[in-house]
C-alpha atoms as a PDB file:
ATOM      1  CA  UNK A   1     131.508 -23.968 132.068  1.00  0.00           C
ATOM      2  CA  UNK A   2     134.430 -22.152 133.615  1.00  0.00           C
ATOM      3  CA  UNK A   3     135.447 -24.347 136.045  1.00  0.00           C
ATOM      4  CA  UNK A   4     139.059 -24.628 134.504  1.00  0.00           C
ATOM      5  CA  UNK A   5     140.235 -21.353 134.223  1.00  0.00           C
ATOM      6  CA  UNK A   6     142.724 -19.610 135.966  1.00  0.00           C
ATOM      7  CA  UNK A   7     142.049 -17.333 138.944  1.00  0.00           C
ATOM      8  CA  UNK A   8     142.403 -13.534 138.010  1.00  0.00           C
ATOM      9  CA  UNK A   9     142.915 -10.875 139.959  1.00  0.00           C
ATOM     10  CA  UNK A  10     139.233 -10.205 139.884  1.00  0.00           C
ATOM     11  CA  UNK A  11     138.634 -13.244 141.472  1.00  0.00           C
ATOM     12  CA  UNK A  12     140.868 -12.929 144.104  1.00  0.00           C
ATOM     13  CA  UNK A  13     140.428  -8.890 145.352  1.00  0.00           C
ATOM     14  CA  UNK A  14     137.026  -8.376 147.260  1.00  0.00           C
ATOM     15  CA  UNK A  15     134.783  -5.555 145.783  1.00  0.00           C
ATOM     16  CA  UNK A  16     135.333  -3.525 148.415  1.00  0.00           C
ATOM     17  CA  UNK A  17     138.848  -3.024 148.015  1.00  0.00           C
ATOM     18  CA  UNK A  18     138.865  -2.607 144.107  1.00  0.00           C
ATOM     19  CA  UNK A  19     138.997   0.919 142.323  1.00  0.00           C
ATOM     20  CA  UNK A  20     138.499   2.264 139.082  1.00  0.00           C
ATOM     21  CA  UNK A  21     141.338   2.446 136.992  1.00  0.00           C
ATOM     22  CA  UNK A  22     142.015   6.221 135.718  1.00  0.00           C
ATOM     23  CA  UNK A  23     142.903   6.239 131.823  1.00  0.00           C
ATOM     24  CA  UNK A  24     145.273   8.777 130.537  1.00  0.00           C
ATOM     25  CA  UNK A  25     146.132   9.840 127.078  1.00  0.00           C
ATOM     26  CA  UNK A  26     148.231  12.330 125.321  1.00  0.00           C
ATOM     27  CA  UNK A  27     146.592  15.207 123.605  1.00  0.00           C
ATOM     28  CA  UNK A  28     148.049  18.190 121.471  1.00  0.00           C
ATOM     29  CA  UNK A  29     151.452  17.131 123.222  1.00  0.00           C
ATOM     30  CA  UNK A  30     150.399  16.724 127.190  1.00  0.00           C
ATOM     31  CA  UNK A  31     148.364  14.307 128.857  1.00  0.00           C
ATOM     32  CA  UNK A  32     145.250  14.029 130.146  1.00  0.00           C
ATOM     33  CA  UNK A  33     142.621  11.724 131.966  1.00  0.00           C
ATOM     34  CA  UNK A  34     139.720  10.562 129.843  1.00  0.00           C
ATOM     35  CA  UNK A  35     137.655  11.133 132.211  1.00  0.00           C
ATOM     36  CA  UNK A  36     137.814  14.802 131.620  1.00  0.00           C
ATOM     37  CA  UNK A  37     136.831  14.601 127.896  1.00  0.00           C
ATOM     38  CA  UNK A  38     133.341  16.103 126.700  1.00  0.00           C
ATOM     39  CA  UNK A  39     131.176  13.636 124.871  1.00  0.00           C
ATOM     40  CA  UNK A  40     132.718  14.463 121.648  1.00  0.00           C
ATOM     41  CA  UNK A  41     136.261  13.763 122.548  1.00  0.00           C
ATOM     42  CA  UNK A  42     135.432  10.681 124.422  1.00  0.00           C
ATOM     43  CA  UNK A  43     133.730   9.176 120.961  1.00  0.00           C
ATOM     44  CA  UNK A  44     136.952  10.213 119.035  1.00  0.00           C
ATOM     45  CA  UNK A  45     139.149   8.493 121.599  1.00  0.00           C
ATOM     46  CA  UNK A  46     136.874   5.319 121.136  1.00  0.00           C
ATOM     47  CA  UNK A  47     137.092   5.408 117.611  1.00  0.00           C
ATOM     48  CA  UNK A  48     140.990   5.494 117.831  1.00  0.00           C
ATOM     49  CA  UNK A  49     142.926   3.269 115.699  1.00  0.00           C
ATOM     50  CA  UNK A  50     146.272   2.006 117.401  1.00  0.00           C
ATOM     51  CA  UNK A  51     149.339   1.228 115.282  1.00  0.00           C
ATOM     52  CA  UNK A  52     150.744  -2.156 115.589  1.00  0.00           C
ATOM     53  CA  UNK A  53     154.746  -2.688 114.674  1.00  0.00           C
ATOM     54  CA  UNK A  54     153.684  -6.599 114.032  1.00  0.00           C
ATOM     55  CA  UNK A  55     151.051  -5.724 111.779  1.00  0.00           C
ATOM     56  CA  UNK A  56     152.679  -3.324 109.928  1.00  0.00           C
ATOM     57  CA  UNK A  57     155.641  -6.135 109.785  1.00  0.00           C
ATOM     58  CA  UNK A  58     158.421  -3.794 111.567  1.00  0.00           C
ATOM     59  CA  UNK A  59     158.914  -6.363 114.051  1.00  0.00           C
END
């Protein structure tokens, strides 16, 4: 099923040497991991909408 696709990085780097990626957002005007949101603020962050120039046609 897969057989032609392209070799990612996933592919190629053993589990043992991968690590999580750390996720960082600005908040109230400073930034901050995600990982340090309560439950509440980590649904809000999901539920974030992200403005696109080419959607909105500035492009």
């Amino acid at each position: 099923m897969f057989q032609n696709r392209p070799a990612s990085a996933a592919d190629l780097i053993p589990q043992s040497e991968r690590q999580p990626c750390e996720v960082w957002t600005r908040v109230m005007g400073y930034h901050r991991p995600v990982s340090s949101f309560n439950l509440g603020k980590k649904g809000e962050f999901r539920e974030r909408l992200y403005f696109s120039e080419r959607a909105a046609g500035l492009e």
